[in-house]
PDB file of N, CA and C in Angstrom:
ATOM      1  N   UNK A   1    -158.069 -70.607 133.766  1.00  0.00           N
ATOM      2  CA  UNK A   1    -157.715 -71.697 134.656  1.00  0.00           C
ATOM      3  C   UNK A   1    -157.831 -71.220 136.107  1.00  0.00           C
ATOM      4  N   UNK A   2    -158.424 -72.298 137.340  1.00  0.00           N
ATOM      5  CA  UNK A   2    -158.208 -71.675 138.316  1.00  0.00           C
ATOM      6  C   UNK A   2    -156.841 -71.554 139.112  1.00  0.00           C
ATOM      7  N   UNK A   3    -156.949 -70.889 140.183  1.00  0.00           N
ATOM      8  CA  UNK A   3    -155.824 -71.023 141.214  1.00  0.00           C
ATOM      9  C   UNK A   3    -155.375 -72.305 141.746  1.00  0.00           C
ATOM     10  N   UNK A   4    -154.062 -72.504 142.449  1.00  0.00           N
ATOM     11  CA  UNK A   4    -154.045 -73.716 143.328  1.00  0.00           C
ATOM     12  C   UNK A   4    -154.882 -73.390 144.432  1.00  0.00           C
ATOM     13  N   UNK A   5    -154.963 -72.273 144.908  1.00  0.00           N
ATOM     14  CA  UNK A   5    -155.655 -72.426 145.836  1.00  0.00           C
ATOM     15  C   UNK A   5    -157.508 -72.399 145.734  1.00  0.00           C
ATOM     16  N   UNK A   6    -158.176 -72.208 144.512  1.00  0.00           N
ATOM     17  CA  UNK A   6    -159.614 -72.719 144.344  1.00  0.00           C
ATOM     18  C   UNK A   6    -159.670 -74.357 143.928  1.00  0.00           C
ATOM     19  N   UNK A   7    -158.448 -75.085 143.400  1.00  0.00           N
ATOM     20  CA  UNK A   7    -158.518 -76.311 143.214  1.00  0.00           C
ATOM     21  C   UNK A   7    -158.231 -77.062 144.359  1.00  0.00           C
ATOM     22  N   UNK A   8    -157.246 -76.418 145.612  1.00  0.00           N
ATOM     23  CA  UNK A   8    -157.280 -77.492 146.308  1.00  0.00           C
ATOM     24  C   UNK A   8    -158.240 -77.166 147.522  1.00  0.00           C
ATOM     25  N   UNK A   9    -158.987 -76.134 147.225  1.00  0.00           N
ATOM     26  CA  UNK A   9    -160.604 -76.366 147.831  1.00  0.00           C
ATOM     27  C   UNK A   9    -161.392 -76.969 147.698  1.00  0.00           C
ATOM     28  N   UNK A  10    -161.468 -77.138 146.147  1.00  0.00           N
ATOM     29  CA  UNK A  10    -162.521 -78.335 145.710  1.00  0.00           C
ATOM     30  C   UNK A  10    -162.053 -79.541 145.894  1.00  0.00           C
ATOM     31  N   UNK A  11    -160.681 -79.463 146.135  1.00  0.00           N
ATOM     32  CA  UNK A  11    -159.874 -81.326 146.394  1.00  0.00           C
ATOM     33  C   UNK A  11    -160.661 -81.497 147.514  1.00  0.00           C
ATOM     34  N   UNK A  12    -160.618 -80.551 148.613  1.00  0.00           N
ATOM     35  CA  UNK A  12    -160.730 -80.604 150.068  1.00  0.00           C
ATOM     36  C   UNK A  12    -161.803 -81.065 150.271  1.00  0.00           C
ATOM     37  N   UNK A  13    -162.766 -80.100 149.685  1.00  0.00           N
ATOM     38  CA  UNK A  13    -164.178 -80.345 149.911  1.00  0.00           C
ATOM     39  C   UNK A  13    -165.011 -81.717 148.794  1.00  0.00           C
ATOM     40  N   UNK A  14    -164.133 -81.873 148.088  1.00  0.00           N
ATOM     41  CA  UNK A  14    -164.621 -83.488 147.474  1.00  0.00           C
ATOM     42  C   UNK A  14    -164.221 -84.580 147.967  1.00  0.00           C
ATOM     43  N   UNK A  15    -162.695 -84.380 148.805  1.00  0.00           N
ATOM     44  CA  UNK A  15    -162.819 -86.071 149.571  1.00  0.00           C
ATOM     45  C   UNK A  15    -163.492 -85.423 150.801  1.00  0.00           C
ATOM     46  N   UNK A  16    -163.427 -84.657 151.555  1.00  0.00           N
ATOM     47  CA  UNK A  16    -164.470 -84.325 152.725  1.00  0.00           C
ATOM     48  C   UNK A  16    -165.627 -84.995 152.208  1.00  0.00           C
ATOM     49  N   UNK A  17    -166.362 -84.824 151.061  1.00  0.00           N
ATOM     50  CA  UNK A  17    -168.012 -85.375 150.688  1.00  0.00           C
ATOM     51  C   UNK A  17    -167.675 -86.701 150.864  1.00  0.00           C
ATOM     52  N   UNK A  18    -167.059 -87.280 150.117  1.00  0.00           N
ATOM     53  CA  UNK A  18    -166.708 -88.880 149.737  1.00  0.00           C
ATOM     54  C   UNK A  18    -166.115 -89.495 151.030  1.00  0.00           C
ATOM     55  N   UNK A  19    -165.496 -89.043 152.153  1.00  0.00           N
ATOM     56  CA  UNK A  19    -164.548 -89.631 153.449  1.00  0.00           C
ATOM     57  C   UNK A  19    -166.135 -89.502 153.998  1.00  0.00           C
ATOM     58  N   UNK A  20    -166.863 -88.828 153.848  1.00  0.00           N
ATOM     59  CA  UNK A  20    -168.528 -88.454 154.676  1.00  0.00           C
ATOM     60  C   UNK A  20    -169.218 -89.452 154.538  1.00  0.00           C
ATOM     61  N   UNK A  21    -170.095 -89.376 153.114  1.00  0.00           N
ATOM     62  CA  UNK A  21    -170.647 -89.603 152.423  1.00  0.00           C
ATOM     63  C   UNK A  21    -170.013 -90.972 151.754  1.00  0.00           C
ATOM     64  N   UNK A  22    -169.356 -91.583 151.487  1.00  0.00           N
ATOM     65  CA  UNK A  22    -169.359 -92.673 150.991  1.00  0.00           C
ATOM     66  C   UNK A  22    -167.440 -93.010 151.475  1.00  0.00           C
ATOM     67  N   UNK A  23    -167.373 -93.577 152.618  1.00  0.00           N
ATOM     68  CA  UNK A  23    -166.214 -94.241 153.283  1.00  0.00           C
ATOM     69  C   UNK A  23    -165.706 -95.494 152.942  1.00  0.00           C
ATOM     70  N   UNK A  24    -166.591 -95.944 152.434  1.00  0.00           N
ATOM     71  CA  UNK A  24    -165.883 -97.264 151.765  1.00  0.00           C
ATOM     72  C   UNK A  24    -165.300 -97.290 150.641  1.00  0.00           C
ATOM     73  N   UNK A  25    -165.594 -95.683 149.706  1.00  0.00           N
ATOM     74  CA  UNK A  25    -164.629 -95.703 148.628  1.00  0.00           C
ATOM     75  C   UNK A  25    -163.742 -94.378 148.828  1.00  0.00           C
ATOM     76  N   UNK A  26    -163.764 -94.239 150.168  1.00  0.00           N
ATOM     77  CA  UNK A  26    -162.914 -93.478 150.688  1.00  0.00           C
ATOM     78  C   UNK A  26    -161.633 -93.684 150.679  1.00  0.00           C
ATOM     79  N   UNK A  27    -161.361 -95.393 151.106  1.00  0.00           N
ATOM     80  CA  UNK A  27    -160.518 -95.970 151.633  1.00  0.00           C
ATOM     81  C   UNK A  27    -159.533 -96.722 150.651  1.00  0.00           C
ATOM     82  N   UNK A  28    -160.059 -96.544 149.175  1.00  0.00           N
ATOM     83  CA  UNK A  28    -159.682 -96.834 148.001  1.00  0.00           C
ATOM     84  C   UNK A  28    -158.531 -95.521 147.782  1.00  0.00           C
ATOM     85  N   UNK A  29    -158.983 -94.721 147.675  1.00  0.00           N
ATOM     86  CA  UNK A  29    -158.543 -93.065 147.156  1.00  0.00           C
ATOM     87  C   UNK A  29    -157.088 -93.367 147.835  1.00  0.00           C
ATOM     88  N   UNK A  30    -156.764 -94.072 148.913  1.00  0.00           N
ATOM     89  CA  UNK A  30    -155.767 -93.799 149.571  1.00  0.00           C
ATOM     90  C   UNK A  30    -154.595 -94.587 148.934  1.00  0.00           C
ATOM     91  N   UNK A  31    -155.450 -95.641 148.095  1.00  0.00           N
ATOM     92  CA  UNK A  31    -154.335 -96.326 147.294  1.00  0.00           C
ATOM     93  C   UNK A  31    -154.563 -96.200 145.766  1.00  0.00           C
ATOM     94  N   UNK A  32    -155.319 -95.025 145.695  1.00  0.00           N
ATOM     95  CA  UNK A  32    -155.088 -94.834 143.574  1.00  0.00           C
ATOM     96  C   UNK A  32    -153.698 -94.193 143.464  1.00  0.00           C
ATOM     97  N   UNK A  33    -153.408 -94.537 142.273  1.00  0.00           N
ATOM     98  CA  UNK A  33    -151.839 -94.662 141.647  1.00  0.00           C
ATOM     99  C   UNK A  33    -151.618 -92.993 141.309  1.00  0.00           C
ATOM    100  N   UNK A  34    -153.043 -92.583 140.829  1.00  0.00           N
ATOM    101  CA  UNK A  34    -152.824 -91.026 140.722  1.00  0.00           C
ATOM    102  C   UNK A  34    -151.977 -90.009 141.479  1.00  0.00           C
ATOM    103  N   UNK A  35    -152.217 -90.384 143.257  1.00  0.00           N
ATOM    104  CA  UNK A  35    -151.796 -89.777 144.040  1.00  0.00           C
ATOM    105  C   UNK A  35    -150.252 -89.982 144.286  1.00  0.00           C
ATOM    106  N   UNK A  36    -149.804 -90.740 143.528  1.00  0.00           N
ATOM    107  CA  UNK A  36    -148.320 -91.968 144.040  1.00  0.00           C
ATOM    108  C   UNK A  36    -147.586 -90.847 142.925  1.00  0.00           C
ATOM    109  N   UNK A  37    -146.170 -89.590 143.528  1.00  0.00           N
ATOM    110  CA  UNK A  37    -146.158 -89.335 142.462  1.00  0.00           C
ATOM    111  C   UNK A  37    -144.637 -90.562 142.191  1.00  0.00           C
ATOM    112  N   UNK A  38    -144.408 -90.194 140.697  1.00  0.00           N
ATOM    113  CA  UNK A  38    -143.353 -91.140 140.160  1.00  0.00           C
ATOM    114  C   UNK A  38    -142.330 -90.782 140.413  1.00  0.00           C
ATOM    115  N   UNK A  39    -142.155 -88.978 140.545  1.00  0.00           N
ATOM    116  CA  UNK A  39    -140.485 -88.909 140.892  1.00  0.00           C
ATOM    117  C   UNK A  39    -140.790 -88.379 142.422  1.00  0.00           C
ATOM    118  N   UNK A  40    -139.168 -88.092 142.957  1.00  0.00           N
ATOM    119  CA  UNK A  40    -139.070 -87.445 144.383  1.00  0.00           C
ATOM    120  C   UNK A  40    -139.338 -85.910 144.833  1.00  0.00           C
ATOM    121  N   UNK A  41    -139.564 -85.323 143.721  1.00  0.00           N
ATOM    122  CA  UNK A  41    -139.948 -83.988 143.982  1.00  0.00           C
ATOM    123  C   UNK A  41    -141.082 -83.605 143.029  1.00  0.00           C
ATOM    124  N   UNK A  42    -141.789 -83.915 142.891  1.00  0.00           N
ATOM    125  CA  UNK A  42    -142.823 -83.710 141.595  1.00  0.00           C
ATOM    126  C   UNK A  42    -143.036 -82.037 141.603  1.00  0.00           C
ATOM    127  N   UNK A  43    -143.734 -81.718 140.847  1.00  0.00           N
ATOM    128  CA  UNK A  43    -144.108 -79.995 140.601  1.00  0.00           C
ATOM    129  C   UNK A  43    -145.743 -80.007 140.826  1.00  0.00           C
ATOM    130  N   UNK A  44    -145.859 -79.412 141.463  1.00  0.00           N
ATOM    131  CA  UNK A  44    -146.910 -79.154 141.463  1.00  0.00           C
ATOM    132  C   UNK A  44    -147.524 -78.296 141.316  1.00  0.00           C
ATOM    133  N   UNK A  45    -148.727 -78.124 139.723  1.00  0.00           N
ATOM    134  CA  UNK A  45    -149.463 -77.042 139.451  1.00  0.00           C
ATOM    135  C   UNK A  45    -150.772 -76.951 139.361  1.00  0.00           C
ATOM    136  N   UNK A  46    -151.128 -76.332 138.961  1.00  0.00           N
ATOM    137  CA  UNK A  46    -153.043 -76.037 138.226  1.00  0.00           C
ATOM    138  C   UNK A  46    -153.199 -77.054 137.808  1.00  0.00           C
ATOM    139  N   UNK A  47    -152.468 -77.282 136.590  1.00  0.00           N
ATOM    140  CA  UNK A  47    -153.117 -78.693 135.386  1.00  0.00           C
ATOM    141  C   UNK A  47    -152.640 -79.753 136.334  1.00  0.00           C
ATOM    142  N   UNK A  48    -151.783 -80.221 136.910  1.00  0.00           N
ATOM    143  CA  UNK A  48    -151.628 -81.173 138.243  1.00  0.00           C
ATOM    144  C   UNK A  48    -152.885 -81.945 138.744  1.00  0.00           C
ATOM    145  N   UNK A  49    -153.356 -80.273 139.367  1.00  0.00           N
ATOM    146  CA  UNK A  49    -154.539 -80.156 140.954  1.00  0.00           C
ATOM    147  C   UNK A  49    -155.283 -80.499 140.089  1.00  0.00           C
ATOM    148  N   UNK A  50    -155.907 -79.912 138.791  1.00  0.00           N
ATOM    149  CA  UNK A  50    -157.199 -80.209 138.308  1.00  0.00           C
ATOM    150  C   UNK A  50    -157.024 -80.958 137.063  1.00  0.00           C
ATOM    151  N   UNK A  51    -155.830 -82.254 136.837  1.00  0.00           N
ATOM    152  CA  UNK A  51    -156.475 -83.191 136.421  1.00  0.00           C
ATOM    153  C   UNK A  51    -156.616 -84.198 137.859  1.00  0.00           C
ATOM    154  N   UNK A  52    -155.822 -84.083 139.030  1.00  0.00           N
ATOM    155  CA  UNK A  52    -156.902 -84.534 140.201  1.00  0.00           C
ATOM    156  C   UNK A  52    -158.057 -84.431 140.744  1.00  0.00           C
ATOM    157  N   UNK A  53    -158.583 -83.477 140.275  1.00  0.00           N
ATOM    158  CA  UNK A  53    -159.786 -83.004 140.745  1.00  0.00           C
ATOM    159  C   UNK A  53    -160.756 -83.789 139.489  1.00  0.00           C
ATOM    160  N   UNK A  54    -160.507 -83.922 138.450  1.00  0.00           N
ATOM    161  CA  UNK A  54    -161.120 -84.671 138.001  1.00  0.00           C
ATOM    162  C   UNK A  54    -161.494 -85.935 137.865  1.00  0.00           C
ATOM    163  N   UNK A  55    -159.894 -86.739 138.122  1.00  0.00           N
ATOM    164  CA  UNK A  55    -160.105 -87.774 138.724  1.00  0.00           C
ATOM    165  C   UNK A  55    -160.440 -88.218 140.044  1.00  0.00           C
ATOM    166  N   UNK A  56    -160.978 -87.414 140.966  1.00  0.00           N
ATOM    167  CA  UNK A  56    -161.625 -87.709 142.068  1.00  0.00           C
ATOM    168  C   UNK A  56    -163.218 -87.645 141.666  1.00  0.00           C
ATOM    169  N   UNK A  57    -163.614 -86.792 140.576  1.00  0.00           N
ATOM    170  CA  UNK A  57    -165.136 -86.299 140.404  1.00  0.00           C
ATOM    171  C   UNK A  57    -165.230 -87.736 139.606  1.00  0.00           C
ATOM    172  N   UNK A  58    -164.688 -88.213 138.724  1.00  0.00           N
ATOM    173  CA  UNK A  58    -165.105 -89.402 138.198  1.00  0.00           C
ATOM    174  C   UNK A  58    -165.359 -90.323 138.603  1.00  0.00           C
ATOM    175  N   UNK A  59    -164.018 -90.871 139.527  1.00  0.00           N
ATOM    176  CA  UNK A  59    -164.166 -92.083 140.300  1.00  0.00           C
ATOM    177  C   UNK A  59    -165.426 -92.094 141.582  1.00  0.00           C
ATOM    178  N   UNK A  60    -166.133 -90.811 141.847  1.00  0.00           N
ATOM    179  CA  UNK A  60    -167.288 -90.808 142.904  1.00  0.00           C
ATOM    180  C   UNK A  60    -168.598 -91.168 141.743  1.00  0.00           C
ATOM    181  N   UNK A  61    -168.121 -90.202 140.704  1.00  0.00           N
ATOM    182  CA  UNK A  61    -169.582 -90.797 139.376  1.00  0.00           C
ATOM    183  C   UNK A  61    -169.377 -91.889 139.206  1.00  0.00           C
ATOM    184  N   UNK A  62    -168.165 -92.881 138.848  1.00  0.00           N
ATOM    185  CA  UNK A  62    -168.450 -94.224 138.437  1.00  0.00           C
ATOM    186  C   UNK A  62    -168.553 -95.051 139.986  1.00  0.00           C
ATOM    187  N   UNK A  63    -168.452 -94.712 140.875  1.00  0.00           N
ATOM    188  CA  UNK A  63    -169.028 -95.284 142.459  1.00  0.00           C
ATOM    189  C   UNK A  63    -170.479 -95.224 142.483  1.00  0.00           C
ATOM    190  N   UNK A  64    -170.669 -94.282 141.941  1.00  0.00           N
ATOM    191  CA  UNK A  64    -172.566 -93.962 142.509  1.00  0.00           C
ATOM    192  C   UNK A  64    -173.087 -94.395 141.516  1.00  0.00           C
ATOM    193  N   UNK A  65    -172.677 -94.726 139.845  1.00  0.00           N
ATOM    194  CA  UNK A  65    -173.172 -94.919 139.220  1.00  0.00           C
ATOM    195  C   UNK A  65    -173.342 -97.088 139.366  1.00  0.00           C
ATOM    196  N   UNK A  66    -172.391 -97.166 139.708  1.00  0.00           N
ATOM    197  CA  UNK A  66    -172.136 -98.804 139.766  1.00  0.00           C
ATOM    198  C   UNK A  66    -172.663 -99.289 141.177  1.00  0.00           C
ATOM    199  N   UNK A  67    -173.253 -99.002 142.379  1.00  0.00           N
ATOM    200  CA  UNK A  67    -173.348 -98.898 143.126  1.00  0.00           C
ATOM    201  C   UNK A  67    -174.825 -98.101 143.905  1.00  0.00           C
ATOM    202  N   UNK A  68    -175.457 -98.052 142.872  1.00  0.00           N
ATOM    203  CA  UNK A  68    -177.015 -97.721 143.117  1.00  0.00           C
ATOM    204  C   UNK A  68    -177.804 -98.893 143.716  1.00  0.00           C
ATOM    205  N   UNK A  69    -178.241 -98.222 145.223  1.00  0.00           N
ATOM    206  CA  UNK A  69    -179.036 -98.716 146.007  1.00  0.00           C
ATOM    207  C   UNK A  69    -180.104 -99.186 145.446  1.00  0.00           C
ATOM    208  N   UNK A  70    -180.877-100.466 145.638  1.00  0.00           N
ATOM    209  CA  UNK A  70    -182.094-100.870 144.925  1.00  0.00           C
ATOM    210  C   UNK A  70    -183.481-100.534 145.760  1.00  0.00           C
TER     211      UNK A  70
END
């Protein structure tokens, strides 16, 4: 498993691509439920960061995939 700190590089550097590179579903990210946590102190770990990290890599694949320029 990686570190928190190699996962929240790739956090960094995947909304950096997507806030770049595609801003209009930038502006979504700010209201997925993922990020909302449920309690007042949540924990935050590895399996945390990188099931976020996955759900950021998906939601840019199902953007680019639904959303192909003609």
């Amino acid at each position: 498993m990686k570190t928190e700190q190699e996962l929240l590089k790739q956090i960094t550097q995947l909304t950096y691509n997507i806030e770049t590179n595609y801003p209009e579903l930038y502006t979504f990210l700010l209201e997925d439920p993922s990020t909302i946590p449920s309690m007042e102190h949540p924990d935050i770990n590895p399996t945390v960061l990188e099931d976020y990290l996955e759900t950021l890599k998906q939601t840019l694949k199902h953007y680019i995939e639904n959303h192909k320029t003609k």
